[in-house]
Structures are given as structure tokens and as C-alpha cells.
PDB file of N, CA and C in Angstrom:
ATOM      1  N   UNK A   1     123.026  90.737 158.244  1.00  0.00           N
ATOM      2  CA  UNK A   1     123.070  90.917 159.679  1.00  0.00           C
ATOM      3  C   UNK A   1     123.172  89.549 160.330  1.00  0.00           C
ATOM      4  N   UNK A   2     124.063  89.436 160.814  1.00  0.00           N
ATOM      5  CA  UNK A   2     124.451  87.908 162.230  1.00  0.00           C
ATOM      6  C   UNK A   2     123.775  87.948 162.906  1.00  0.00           C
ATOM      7  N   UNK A   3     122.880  86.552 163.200  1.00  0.00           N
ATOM      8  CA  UNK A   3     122.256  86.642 164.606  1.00  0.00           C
ATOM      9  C   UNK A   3     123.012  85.879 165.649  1.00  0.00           C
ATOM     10  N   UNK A   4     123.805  86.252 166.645  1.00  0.00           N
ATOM     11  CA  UNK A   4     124.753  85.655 167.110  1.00  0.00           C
ATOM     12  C   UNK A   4     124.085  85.093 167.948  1.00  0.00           C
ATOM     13  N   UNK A   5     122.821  85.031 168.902  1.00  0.00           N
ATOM     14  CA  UNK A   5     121.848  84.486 169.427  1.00  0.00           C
ATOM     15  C   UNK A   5     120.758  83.026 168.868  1.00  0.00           C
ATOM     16  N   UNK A   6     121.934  82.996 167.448  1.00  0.00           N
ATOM     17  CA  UNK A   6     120.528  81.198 167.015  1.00  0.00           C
ATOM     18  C   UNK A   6     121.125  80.513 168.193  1.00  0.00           C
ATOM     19  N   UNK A   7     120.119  79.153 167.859  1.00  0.00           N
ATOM     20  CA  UNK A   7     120.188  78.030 168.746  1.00  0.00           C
ATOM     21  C   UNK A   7     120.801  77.376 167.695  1.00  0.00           C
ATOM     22  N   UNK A   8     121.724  76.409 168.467  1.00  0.00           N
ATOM     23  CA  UNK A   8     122.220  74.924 167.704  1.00  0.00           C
ATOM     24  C   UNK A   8     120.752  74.336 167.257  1.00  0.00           C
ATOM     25  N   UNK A   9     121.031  74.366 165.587  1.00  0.00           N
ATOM     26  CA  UNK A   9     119.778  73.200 164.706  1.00  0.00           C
ATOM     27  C   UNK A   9     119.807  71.871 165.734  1.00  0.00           C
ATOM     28  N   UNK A  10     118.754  71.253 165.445  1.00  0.00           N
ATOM     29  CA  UNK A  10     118.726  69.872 165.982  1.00  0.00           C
ATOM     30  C   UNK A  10     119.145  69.206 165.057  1.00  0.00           C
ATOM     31  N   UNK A  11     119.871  67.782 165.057  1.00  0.00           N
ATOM     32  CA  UNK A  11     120.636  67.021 164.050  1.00  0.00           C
ATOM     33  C   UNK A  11     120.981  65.587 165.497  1.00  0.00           C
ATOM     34  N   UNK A  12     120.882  64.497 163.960  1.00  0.00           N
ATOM     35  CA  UNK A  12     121.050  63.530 164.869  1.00  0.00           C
ATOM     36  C   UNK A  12     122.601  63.595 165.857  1.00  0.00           C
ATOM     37  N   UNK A  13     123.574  64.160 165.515  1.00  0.00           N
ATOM     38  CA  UNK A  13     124.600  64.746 166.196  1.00  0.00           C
ATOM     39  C   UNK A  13     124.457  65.321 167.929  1.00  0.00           C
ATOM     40  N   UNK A  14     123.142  66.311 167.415  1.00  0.00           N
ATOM     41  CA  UNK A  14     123.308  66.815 169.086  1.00  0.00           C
ATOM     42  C   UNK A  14     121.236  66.946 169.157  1.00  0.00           C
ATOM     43  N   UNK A  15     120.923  65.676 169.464  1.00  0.00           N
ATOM     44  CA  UNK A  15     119.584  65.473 169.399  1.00  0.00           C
ATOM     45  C   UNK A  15     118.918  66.606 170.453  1.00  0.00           C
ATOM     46  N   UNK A  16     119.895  67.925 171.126  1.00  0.00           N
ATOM     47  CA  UNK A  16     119.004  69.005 171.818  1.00  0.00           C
ATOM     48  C   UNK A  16     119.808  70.113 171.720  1.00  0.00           C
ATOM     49  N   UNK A  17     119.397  71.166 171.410  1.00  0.00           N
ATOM     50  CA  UNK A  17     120.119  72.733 171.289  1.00  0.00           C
ATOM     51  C   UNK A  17     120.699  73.019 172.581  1.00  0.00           C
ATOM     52  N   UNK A  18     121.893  73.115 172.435  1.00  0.00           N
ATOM     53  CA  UNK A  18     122.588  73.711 173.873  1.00  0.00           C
ATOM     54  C   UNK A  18     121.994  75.128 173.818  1.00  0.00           C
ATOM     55  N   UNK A  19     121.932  75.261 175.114  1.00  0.00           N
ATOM     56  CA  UNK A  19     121.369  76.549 175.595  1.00  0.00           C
ATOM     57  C   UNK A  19     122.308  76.591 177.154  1.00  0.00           C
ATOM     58  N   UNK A  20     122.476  77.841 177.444  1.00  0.00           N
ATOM     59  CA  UNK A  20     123.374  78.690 178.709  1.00  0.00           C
ATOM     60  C   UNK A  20     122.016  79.423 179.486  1.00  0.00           C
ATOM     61  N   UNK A  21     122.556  79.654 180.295  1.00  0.00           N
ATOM     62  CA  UNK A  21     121.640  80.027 181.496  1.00  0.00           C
ATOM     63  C   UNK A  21     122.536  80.893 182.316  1.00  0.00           C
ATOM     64  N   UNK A  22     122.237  81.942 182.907  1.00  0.00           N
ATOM     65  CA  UNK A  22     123.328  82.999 183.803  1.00  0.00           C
ATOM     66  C   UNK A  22     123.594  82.101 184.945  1.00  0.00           C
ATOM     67  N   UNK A  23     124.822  81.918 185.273  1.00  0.00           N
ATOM     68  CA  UNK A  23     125.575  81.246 186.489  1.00  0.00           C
ATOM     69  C   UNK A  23     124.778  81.957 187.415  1.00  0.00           C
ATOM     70  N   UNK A  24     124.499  83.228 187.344  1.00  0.00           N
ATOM     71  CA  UNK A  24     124.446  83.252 188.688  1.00  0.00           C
ATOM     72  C   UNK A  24     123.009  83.202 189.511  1.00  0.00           C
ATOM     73  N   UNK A  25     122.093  82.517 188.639  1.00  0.00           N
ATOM     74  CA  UNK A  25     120.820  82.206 188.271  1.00  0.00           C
ATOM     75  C   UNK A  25     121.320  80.503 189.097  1.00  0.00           C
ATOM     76  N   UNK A  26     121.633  79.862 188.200  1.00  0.00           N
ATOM     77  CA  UNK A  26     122.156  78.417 188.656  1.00  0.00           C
ATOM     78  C   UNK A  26     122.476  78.009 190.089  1.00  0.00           C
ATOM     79  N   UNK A  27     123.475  78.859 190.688  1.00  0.00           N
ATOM     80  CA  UNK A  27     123.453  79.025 191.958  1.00  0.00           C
ATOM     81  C   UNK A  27     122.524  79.259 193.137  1.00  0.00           C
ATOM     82  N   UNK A  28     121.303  79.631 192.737  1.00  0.00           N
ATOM     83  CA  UNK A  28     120.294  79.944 193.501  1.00  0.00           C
ATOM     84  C   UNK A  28     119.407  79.075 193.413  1.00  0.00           C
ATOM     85  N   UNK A  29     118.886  78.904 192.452  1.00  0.00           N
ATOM     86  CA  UNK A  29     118.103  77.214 191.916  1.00  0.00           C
ATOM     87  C   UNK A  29     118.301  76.378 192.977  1.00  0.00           C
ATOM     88  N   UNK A  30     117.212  76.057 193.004  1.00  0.00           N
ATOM     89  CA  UNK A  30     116.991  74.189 194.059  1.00  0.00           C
ATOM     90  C   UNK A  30     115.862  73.688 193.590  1.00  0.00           C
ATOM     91  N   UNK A  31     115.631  72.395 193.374  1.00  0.00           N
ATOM     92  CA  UNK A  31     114.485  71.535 193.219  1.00  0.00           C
ATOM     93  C   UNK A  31     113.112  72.100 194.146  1.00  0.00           C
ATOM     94  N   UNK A  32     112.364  72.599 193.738  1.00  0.00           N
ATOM     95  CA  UNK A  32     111.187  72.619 193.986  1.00  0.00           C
ATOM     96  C   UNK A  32     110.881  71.551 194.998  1.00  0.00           C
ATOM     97  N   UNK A  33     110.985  70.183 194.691  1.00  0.00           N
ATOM     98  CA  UNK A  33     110.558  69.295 195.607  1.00  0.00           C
ATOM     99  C   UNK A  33     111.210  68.832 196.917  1.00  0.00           C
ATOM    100  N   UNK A  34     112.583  68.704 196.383  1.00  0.00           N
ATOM    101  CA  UNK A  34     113.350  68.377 197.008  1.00  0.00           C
ATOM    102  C   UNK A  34     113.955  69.598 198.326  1.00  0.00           C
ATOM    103  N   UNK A  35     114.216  70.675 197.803  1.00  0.00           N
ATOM    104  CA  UNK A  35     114.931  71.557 197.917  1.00  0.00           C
ATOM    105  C   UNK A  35     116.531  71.422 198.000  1.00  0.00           C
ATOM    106  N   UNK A  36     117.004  71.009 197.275  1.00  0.00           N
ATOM    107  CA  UNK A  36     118.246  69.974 197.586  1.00  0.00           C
ATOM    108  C   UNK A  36     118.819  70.697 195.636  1.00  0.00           C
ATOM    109  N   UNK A  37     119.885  70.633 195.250  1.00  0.00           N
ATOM    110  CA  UNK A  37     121.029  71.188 194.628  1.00  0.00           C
ATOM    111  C   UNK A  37     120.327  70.390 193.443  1.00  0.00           C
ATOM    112  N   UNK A  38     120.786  71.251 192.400  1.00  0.00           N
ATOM    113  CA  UNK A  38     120.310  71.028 190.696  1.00  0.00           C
ATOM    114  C   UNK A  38     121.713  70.687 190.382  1.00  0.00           C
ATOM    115  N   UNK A  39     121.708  70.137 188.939  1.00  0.00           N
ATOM    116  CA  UNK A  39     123.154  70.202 188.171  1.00  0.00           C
ATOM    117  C   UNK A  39     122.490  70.305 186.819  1.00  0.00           C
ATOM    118  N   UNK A  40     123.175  71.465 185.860  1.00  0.00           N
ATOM    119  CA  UNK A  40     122.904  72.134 184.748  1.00  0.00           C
ATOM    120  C   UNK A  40     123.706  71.012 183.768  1.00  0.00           C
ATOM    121  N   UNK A  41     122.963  70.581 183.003  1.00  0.00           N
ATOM    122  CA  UNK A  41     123.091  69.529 181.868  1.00  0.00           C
ATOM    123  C   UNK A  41     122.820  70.589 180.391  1.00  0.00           C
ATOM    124  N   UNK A  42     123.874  71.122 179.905  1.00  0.00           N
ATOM    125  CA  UNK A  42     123.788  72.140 178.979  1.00  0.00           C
ATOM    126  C   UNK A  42     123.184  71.677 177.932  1.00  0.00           C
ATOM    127  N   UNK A  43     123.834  70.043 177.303  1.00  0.00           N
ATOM    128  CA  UNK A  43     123.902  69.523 176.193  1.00  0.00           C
ATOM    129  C   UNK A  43     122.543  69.442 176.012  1.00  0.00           C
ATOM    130  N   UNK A  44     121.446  68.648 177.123  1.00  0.00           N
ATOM    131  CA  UNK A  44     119.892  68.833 176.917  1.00  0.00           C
ATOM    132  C   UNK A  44     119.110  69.872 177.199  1.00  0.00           C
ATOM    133  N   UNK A  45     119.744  70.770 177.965  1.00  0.00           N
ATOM    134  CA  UNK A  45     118.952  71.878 178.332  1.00  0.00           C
ATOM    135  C   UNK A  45     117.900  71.858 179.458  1.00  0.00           C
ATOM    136  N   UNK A  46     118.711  71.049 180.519  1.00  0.00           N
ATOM    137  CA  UNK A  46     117.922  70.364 181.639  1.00  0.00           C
ATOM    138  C   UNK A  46     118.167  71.000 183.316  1.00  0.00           C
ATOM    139  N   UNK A  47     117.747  71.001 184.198  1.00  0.00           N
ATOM    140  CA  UNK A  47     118.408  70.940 185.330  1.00  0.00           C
ATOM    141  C   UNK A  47     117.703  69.562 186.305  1.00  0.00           C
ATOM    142  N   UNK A  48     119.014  69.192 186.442  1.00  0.00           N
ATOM    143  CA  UNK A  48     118.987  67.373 187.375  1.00  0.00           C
ATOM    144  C   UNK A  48     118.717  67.719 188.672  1.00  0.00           C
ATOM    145  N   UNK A  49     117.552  66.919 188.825  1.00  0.00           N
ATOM    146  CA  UNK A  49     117.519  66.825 190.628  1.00  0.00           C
ATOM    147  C   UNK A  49     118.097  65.404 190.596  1.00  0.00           C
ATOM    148  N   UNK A  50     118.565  64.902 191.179  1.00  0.00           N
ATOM    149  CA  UNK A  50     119.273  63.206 191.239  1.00  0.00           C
ATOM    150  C   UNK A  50     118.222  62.870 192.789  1.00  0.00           C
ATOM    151  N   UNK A  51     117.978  63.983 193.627  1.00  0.00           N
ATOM    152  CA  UNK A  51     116.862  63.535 194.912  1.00  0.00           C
ATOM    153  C   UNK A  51     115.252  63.429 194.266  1.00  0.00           C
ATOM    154  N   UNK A  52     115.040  63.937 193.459  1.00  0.00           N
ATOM    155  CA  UNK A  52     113.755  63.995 193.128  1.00  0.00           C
ATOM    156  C   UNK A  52     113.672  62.961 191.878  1.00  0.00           C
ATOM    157  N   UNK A  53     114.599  62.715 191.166  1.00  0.00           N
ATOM    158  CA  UNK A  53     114.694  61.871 190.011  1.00  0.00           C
ATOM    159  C   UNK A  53     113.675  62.915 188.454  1.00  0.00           C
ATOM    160  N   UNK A  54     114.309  63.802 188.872  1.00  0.00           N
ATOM    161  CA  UNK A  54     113.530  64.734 188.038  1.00  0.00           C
ATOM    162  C   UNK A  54     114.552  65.200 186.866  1.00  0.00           C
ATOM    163  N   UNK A  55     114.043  65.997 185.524  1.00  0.00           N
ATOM    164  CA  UNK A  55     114.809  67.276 184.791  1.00  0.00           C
ATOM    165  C   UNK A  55     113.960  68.113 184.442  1.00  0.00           C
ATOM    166  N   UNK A  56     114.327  69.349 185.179  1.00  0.00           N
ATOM    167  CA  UNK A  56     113.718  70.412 184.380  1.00  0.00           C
ATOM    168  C   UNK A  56     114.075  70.640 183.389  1.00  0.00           C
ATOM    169  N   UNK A  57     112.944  71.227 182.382  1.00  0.00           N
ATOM    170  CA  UNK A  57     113.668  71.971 181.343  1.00  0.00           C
ATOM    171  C   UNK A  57     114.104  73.733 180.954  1.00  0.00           C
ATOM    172  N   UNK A  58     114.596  73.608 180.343  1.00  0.00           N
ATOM    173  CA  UNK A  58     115.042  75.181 180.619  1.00  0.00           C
ATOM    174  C   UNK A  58     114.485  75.506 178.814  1.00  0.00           C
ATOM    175  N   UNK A  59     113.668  76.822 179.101  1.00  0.00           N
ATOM    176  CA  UNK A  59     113.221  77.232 177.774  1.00  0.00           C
ATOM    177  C   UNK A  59     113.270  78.609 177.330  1.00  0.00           C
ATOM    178  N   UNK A  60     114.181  78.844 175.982  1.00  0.00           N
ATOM    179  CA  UNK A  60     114.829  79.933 175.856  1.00  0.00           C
ATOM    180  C   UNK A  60     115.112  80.745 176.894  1.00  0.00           C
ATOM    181  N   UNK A  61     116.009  79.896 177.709  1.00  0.00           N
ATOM    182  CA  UNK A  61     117.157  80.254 178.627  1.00  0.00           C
ATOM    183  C   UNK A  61     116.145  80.202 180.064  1.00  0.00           C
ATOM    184  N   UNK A  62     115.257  80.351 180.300  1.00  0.00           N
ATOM    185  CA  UNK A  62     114.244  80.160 181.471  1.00  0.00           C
ATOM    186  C   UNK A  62     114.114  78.990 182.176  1.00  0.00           C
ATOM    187  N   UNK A  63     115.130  78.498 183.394  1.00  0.00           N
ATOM    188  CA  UNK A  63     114.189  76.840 183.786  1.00  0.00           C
ATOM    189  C   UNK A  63     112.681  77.056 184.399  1.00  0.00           C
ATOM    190  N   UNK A  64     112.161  76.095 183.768  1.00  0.00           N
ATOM    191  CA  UNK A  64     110.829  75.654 184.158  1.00  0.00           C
ATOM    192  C   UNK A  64     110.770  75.265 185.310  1.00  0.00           C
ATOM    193  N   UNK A  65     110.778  75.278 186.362  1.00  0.00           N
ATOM    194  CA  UNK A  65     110.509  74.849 187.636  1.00  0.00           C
ATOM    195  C   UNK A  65     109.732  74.370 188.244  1.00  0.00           C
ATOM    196  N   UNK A  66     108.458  73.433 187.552  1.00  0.00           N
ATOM    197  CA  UNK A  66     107.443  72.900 187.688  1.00  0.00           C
ATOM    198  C   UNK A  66     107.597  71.505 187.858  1.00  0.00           C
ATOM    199  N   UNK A  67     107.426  71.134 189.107  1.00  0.00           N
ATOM    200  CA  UNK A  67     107.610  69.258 188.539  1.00  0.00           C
ATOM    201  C   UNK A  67     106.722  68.519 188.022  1.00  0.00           C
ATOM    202  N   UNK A  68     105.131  69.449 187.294  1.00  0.00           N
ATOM    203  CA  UNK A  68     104.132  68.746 186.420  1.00  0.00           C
ATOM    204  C   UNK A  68     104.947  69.253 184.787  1.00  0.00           C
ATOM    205  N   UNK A  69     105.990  69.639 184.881  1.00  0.00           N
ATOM    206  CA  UNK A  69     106.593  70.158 183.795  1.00  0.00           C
ATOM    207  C   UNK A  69     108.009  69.318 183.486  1.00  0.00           C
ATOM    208  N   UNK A  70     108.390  68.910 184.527  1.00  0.00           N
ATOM    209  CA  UNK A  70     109.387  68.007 184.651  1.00  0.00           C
ATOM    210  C   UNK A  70     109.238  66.747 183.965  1.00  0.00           C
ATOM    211  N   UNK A  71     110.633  66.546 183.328  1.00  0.00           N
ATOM    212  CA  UNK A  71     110.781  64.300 183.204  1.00  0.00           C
ATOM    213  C   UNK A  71     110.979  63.938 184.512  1.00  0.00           C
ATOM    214  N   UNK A  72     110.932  62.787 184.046  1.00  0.00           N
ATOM    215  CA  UNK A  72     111.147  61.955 184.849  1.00  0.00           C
ATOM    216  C   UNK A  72     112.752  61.686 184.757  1.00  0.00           C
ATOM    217  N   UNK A  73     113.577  61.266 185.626  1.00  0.00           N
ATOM    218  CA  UNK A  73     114.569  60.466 184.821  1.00  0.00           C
ATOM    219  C   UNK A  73     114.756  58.858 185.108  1.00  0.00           C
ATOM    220  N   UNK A  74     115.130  58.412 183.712  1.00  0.00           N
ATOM    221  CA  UNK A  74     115.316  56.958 183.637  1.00  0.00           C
ATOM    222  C   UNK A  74     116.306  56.415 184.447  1.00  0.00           C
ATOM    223  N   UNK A  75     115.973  54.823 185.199  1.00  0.00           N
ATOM    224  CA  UNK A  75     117.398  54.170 185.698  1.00  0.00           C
ATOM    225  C   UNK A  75     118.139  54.452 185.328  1.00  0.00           C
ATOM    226  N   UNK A  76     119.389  55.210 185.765  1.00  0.00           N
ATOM    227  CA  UNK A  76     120.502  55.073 185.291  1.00  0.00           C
ATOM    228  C   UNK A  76     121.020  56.223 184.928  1.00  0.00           C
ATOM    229  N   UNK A  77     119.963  56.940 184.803  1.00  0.00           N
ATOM    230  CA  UNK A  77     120.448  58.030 184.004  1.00  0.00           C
ATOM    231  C   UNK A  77     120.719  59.528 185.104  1.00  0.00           C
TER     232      UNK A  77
END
């Protein structure tokens, strides 16, 4: 039996499991703090506030929406 639902293994290749999230989930999303527009970073499994300097994380497909749950993000990044 296929589980067509694994996650990408972790490997130094893709150091975070892509994970999807329903678009139409994404669209409604705003920063908690900010209230100001997310951008879905698939490859880490994040959503960017660039006003708050935050990433949520999104866990088995759920963003976390907590900013005591949140990174930080680094200069630059």
C-alpha cells in the first residue's frame, strides 16, 4: 500500500520537508502582530512576516500562528 501523503526525508539536500498548505487558507492568513500579508516559504515550511521579522511554522500542514512560537528572522534573510 502507497502512502502518497509521506513527507520529504530530511537530507542535507533539502535540510526541511516541503509541506503545502490549502491556498485558500493562505489567503486569509495575516501576521498576528502585524496584521499585514504573510508569504508561504514551502521549502521550510514557514510563513514570512517581513513587518514583524518573524516565521511561522506550519505543522503537518497547520500554521502556528503564535509569535511565542515564531523565529525570528535573521539580517538578511
Amino acid at each position: 500500500m502507497s502512502d502518497t501523503g509521506a513527507s520529504v526525508p530530511q537530507t542535507p539536500e533539502t535540510p526541511f520537508p516541503e509541506v503545502d498548505v490549502d491556498p485558500r487558507l493562505l489567503e486569509v492568513l495575516v501576521c498576528p502582530v502585524t496584521h499585514g500579508p504573510l508569504e508561504f516559504d514551502r521549502a521550510k515550511g514557514e510563513l514570512i512576516s517581513r513587518g514583524a521579522k518573524l516565521a511561522y511554522p506550519i505543522r503537518d500542514g497547520v500554521p502556528i500562528m503564535l509569535p511565542e512560537e515564531a523565529r525570528e528572522l535573521a539580517e538578511g534573510e
